[in-house]
Each structure stands twice: as C-alpha cells, then as structure tokens.
N, C-alpha and C. Protein backbone atom coordinates (compact mmCIF):
# COMPACT_ATOMS: atom_id res chain seq x y z
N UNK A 1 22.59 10.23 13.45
CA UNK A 1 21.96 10.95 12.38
C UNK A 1 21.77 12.40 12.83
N UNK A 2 22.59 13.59 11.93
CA UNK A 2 22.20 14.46 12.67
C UNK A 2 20.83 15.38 12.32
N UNK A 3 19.59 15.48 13.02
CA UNK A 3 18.54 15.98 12.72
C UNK A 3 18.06 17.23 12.87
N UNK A 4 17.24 17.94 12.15
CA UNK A 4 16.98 19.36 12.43
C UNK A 4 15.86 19.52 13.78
N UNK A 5 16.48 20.77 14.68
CA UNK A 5 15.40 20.95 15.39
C UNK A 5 15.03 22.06 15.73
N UNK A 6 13.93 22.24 15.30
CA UNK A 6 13.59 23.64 15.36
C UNK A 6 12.12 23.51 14.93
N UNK A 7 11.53 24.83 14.16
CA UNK A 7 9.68 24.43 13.53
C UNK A 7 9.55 23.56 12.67
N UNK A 8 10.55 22.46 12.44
CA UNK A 8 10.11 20.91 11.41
C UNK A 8 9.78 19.75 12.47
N UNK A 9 10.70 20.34 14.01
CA UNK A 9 10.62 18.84 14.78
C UNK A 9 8.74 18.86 15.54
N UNK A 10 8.35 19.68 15.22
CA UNK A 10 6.84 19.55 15.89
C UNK A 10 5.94 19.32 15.04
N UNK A 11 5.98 18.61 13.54
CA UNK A 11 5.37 18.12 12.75
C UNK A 11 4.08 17.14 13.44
N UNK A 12 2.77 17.79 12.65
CA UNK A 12 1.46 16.83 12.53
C UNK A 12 1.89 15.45 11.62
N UNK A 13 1.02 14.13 12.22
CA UNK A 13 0.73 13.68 11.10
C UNK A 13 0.54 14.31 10.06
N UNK A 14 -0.50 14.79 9.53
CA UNK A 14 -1.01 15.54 8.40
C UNK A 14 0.36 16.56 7.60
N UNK A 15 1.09 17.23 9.01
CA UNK A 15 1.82 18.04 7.85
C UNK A 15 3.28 17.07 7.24
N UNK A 16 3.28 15.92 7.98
CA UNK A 16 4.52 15.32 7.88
C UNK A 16 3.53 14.28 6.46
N UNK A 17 2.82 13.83 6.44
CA UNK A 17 2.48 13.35 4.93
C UNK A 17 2.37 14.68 3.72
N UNK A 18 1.42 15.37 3.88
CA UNK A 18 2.33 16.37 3.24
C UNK A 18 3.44 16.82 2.83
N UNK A 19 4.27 17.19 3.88
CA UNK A 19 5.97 17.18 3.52
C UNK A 19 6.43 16.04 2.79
N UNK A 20 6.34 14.88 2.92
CA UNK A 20 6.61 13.58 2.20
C UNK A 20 5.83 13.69 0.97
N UNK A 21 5.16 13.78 0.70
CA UNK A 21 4.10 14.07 -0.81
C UNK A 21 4.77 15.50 -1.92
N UNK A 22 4.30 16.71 -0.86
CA UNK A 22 4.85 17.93 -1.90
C UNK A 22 5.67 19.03 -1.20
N UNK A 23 6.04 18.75 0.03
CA UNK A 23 6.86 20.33 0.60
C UNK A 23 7.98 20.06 1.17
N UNK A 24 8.86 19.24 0.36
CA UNK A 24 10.45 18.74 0.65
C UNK A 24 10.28 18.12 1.44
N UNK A 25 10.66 16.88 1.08
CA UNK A 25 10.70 15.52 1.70
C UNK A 25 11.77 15.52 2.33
N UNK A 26 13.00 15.91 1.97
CA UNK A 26 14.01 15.78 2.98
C UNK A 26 13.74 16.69 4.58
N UNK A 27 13.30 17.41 4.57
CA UNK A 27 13.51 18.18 6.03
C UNK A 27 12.09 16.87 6.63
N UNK A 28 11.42 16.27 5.67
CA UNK A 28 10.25 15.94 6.83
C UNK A 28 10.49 14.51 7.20
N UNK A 29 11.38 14.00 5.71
CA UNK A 29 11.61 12.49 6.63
C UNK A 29 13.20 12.70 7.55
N UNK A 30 13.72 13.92 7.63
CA UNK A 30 14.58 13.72 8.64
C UNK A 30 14.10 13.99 10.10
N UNK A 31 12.79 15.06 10.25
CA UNK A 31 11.89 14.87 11.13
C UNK A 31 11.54 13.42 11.60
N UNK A 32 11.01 12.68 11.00
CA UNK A 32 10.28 11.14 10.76
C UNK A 32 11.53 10.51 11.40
N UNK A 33 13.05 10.60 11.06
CA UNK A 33 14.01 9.79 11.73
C UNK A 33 14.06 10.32 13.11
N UNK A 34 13.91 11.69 13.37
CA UNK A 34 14.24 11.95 14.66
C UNK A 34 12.91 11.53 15.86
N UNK A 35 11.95 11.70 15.51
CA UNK A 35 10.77 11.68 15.89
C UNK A 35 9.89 10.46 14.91
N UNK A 36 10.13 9.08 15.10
CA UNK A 36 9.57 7.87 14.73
C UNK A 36 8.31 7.75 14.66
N UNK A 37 7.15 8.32 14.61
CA UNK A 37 5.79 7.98 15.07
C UNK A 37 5.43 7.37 14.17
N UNK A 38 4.99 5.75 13.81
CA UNK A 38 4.47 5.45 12.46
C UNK A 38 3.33 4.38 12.78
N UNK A 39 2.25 4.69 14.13
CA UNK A 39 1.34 4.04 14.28
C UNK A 39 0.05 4.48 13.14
N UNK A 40 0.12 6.42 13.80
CA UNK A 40 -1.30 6.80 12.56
C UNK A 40 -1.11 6.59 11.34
N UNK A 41 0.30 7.20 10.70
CA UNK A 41 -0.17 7.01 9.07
C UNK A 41 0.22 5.60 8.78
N UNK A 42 0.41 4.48 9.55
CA UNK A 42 0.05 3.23 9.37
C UNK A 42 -1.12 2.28 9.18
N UNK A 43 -2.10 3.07 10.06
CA UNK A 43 -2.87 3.12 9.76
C UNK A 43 -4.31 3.82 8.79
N UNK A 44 -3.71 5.05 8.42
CA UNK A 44 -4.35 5.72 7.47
C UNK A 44 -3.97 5.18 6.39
N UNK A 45 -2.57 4.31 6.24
CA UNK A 45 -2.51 3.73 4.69
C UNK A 45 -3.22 2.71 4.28
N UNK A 46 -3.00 1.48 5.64
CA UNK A 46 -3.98 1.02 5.66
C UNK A 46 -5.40 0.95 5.16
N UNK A 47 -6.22 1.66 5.60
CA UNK A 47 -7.64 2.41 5.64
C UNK A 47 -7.64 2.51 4.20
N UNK A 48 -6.58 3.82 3.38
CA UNK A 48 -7.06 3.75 2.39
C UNK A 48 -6.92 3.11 1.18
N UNK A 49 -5.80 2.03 1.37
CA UNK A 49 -5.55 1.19 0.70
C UNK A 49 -7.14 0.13 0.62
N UNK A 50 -7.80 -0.28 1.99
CA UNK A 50 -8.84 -1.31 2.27
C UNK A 50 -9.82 -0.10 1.11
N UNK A 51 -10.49 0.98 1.44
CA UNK A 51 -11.01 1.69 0.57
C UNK A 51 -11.18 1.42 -0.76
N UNK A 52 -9.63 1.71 -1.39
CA UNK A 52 -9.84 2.20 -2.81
C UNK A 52 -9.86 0.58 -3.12
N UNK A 53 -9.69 -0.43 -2.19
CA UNK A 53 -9.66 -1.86 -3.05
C UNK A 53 -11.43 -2.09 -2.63
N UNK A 54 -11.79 -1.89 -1.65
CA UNK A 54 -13.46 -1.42 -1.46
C UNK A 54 -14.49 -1.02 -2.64
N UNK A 55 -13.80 -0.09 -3.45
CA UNK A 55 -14.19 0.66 -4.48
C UNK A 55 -14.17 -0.18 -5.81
N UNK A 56 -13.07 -0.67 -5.95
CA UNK A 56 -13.06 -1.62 -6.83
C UNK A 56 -13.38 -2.99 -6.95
N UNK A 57 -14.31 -3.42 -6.24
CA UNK A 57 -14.74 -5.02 -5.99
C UNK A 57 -15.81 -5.55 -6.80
N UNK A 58 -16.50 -4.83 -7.44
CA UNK A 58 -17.48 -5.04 -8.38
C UNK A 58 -16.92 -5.23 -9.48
N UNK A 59 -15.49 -4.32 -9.71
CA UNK A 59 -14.73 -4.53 -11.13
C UNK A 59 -13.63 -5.89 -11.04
N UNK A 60 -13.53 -5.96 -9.94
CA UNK A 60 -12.78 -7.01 -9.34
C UNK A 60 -13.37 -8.68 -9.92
N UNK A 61 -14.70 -8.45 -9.40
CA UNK A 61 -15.47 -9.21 -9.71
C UNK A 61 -15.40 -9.87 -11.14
N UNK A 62 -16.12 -8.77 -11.78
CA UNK A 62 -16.26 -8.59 -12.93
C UNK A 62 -15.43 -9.38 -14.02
N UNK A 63 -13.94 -8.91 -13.62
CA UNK A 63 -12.98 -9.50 -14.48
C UNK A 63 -12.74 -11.03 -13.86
N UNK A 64 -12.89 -10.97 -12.64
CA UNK A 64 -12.59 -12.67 -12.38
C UNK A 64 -13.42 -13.50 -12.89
N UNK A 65 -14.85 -13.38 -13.18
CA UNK A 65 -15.90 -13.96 -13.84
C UNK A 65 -15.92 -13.96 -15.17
N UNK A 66 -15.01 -13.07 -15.98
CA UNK A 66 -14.85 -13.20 -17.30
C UNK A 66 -13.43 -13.81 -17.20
N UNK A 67 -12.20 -13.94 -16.70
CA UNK A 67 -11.12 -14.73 -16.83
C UNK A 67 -11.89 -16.48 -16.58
N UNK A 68 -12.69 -16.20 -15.82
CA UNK A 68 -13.40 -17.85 -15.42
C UNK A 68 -13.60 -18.45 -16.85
N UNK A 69 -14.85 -17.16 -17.57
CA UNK A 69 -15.44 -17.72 -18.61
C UNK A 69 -14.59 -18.55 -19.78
N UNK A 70 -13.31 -16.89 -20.06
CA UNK A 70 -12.16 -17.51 -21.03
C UNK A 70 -11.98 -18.85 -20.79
N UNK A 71 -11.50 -18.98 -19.73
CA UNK A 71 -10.86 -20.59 -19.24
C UNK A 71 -11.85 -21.80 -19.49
N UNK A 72 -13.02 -21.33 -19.24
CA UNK A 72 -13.99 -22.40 -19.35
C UNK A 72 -14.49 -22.79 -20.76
N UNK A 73 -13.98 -21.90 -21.61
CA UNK A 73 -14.32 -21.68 -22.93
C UNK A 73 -13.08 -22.55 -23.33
N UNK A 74 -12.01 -22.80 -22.80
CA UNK A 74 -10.65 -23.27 -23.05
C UNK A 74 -10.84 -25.00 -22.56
N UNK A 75 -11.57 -25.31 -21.41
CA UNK A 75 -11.25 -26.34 -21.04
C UNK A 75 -12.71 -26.10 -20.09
N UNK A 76 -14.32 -26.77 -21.07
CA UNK A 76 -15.70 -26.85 -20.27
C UNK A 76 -15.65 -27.58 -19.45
N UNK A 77 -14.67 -28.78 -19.01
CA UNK A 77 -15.32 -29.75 -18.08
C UNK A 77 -14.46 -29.18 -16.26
N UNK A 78 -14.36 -27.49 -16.93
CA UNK A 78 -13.90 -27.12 -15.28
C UNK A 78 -15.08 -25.71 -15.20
N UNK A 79 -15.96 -25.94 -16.02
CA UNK A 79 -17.03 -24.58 -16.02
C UNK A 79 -18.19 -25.40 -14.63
N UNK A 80 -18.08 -24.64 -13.86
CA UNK A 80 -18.31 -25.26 -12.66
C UNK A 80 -19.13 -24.06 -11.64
N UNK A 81 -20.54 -23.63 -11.73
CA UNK A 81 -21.08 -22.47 -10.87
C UNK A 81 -20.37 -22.36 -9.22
N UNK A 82 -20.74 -23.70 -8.95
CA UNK A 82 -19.94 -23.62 -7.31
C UNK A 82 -18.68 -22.96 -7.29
N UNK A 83 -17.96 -23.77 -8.37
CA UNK A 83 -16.30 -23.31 -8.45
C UNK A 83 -16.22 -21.59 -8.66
N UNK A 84 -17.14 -21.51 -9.84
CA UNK A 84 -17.32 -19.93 -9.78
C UNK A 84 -17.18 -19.32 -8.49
N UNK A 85 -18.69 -19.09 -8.21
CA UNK A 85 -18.98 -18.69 -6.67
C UNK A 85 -17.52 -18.70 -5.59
N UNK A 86 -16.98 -20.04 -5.45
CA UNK A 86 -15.87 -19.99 -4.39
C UNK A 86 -15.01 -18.95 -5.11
N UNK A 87 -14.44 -18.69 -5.85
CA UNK A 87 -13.17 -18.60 -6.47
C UNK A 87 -13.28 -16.73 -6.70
N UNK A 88 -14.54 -16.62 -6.64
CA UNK A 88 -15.20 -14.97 -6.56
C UNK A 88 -15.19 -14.70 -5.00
N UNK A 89 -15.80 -15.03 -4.67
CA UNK A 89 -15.69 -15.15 -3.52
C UNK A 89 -14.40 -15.22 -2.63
N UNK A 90 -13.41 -15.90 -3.10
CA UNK A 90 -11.85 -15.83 -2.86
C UNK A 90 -10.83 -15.03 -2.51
N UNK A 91 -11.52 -14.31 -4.31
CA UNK A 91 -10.86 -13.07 -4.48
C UNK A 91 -11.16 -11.88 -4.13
N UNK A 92 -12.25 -11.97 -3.52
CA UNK A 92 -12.73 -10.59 -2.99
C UNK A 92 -11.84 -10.52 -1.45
N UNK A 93 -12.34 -11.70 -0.70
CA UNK A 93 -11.77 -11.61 0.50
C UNK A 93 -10.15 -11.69 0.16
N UNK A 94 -9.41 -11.94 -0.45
CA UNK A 94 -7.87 -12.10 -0.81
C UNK A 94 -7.56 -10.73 -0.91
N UNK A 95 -8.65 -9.88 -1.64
CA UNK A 95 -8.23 -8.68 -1.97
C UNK A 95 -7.83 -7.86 -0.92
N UNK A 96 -9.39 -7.87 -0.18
CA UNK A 96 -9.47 -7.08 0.97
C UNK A 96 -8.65 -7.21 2.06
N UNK A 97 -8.67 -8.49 2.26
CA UNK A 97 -7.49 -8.75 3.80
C UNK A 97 -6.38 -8.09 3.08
N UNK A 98 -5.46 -8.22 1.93
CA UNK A 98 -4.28 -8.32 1.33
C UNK A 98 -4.57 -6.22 1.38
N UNK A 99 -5.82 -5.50 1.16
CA UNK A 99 -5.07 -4.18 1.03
C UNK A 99 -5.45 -3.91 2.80
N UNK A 100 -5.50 -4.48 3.52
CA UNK A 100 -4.82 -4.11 5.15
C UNK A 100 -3.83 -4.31 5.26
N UNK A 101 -3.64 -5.93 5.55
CA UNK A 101 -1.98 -6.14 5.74
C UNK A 101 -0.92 -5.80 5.37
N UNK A 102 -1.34 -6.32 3.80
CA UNK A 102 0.39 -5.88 2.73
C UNK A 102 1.23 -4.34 2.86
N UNK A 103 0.80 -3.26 3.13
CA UNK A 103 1.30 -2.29 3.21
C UNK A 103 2.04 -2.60 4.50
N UNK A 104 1.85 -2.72 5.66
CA UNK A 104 2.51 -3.06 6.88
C UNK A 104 3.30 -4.02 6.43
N UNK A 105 3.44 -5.85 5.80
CA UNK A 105 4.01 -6.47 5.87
C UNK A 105 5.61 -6.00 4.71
N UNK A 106 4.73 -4.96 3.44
CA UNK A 106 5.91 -4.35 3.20
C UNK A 106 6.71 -3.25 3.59
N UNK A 107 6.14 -2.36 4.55
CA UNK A 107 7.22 -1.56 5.01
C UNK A 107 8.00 -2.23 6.13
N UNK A 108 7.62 -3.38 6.57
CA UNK A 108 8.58 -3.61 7.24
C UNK A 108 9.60 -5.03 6.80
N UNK A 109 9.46 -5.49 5.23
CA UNK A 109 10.12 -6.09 4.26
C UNK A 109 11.32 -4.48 4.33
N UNK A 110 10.74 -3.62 3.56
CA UNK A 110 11.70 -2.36 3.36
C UNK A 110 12.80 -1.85 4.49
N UNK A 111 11.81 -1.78 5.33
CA UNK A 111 12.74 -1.30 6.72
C UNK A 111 13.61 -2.37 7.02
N UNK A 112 13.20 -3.77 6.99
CA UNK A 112 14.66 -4.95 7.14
C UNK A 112 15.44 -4.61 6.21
N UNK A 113 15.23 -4.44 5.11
CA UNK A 113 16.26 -4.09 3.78
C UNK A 113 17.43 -3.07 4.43
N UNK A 114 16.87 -1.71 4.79
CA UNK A 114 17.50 -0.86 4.84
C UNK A 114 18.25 -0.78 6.44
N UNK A 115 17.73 -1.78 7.00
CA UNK A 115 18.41 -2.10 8.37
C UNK A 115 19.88 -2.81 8.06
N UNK A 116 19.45 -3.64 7.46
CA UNK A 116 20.49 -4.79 6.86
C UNK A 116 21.42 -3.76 6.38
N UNK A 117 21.09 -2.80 4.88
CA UNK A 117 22.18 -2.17 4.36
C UNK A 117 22.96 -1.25 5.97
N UNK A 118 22.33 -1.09 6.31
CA UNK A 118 22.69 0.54 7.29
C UNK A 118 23.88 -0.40 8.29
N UNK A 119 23.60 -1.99 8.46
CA UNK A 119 24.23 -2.23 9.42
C UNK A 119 25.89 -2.69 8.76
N UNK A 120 26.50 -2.22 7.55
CA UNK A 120 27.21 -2.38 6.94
C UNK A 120 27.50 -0.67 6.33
N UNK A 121 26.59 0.21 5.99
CA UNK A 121 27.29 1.07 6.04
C UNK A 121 26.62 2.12 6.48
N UNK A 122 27.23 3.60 7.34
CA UNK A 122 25.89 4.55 7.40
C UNK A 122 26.27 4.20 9.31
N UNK A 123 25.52 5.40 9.62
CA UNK A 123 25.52 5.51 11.02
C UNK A 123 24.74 4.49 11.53
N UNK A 124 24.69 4.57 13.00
CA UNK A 124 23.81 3.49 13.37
C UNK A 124 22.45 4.00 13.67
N UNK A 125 21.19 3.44 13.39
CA UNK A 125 19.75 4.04 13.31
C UNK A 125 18.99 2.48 13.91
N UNK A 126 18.43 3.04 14.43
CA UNK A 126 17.19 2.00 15.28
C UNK A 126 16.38 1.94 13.96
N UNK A 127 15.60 0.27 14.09
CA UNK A 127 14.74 -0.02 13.27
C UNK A 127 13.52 0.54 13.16
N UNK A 128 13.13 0.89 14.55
CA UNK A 128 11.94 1.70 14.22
C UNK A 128 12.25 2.69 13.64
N UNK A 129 13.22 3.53 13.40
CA UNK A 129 13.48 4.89 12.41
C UNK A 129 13.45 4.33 11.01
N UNK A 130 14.00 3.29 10.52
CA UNK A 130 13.68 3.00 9.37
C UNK A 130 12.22 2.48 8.92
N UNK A 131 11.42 2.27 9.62
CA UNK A 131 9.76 1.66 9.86
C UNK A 131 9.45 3.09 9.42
N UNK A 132 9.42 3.71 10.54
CA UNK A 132 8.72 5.19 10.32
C UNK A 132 9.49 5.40 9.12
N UNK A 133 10.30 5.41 8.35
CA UNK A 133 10.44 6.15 7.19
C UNK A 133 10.16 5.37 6.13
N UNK A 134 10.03 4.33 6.16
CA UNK A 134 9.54 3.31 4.97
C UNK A 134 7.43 3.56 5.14
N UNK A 135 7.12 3.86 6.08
CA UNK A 135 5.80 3.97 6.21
C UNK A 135 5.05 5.28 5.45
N UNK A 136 6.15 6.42 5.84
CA UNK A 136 5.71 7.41 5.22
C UNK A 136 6.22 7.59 3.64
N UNK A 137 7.39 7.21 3.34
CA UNK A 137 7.32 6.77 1.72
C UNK A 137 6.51 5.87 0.81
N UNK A 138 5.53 5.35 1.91
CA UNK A 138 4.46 5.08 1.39
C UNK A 138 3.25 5.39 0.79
N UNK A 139 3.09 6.38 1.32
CA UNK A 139 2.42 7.71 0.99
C UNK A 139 1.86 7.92 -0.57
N UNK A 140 3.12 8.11 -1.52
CA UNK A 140 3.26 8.27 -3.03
C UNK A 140 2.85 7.17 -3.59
N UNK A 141 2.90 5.46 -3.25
CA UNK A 141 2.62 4.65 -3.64
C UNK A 141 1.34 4.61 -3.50
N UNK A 142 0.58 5.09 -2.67
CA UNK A 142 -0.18 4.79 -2.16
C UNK A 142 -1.50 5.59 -2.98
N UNK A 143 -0.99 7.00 -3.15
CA UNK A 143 -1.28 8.32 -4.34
C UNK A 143 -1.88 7.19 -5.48
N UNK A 144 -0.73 6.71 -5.92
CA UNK A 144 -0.59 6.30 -7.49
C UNK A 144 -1.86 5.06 -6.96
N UNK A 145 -2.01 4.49 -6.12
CA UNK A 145 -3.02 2.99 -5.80
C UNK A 145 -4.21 3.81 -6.05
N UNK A 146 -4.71 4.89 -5.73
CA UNK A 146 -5.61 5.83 -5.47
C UNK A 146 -6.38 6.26 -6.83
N UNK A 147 -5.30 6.69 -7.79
CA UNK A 147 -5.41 7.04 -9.24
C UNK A 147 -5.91 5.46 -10.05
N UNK A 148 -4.93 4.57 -9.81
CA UNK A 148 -5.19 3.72 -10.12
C UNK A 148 -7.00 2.96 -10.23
N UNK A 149 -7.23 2.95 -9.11
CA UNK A 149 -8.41 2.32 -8.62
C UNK A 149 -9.42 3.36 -9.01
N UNK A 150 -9.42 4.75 -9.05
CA UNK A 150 -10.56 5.45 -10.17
C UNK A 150 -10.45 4.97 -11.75
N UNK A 151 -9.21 5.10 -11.88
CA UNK A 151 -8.98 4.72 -13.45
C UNK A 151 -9.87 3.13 -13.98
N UNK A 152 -9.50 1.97 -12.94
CA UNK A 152 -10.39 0.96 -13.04
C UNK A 152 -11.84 0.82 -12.91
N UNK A 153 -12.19 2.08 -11.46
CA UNK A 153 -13.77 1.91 -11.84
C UNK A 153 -14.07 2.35 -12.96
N UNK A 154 -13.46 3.35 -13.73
CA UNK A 154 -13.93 4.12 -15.07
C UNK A 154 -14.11 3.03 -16.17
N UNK A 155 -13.21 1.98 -16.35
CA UNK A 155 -12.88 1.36 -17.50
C UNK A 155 -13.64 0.01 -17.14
N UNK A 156 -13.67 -0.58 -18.32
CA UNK A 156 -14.44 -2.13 -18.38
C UNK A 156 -13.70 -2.83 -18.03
N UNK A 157 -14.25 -3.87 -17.19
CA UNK A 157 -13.56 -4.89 -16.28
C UNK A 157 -12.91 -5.82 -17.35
N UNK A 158 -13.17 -5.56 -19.36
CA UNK A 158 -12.39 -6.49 -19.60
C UNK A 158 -11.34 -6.07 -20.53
N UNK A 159 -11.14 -4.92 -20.18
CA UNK A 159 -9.57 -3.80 -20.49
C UNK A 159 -8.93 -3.92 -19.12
N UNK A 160 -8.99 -4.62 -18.45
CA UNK A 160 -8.28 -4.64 -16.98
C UNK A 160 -7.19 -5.86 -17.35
N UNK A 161 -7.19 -6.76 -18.50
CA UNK A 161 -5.76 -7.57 -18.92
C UNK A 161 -4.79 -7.10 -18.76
C-alpha cells in the first residue's frame, strides 16, 4: 500500500478521528493503514457508545414496560410483575454489555470481510490495518448513535415503535 509520509504520518488520535469525520478521510485513513493504532479510539467508541445507551435507559425502560403491557393486554395470563421485573431488567443489562462489546465484535466482523475480499484482490495488507480502519470508520456511525439517543431522550418512549 503505498502511504503518505510526511505532516499526515504523525497524526493524534484526536486529529486522525477528525480527519475521518470532516478533514478528508482519505489522507487520514491512509495514515491509519500505515500507522495501525486502534487500541484508543477503540476504546473511546466503546465509552461512548456505553454512554449514549447510559442516557437512554429510562426510555429504554419505558418502552419495554409498555411493549409488556400491549402483550399482556393481548394474552393476560402472561401479565406477570416478576416476569416484568426480569425481562426489564434484561434489557437494560443486554443493552449495556451489547453498547461495549458490539462495536469491537463488529469491526472486526468488517475487518474479516475486507481481509477475505483483499485476499483475492488488492495488495497484500495485514489484518490489523484493516481493524484500524474499520475502527475508525466507526466514528460516523457512531455520530449518527449519538444524534440518535438525544432524539430518543426528547421523544416519548411510546413513539419509539
């Protein structure tokens, strides 16, 4: 892969999510291939993924206790407080573990993808170069999770259908 080197190859975290977000993505994820680092903003996606699903757990709530009700309104002999309780309870912790992990377990779903394609066509690139670049294209998804999760605290947990 041939990479630029010069004042792009000494990229911050910070300015290399940046560059990936709004100041040409190409010079910064060809940085990102030459220079792999994808422990911090692996973990900053992390973080703010656990956050903004943090933020939303009351609305979380909310709607799981009214999907309960619908159902129970559909079929009473499963209207069940315990069952409630567990099943709230469920989903909170489902949520939370799920916005740590899942970002990691999918960039590196992505990065097998693009390993797989690359090993059929395309130069040859180490997997960690495709990690680090599936991590930081994460970034934008991650934007939109962000928007998202204000937009839900704003709105009633039973416009969330």
């Amino acid at each position: 892969m041939n990479m630029p080197t010069g004042p792009f190859s000494q990229m911050s975290v910070g300015q290399r999510i940046t560059g990936v977000l709004f100041n040409g993505p190409r010079d910064t994820f060809a940085v990102i291939g030459e220079q792999p680092r994808w422990i911090p903003p692996l973990i900053i996606v992390s973080l703010v993924s656990f956050l903004s699903t943090l933020a939303t757990i009351s609305k979380l709530k909310e709607f799981t206790a009214y999907t309960l009700e619908l159902q129970a309104q559909a079929a009473p002999e499963i209207a069940n407080a315990a069952a409630t309780d567990m099943i709230l309870n469920a989903a909170v912790v489902a949520a939370l573990v799920g916005s740590l992990v899942m970002p990691g377990i999918m960039c590196l779903l992505y990065a097998g993808l693009l390993k797989l394609f690359n090993l059929f066509a395309g130069e040859p690139a180490q997997f960690r170069q495709f990690f680090a670049v599936t991590v930081y294209s994460y970034f934008p998804i991650l934007l939109g999770a962000v928007v998202a999760a204000i937009m839900i605290i704003i709105s009633p947990a039973t416009h969330l259908e």
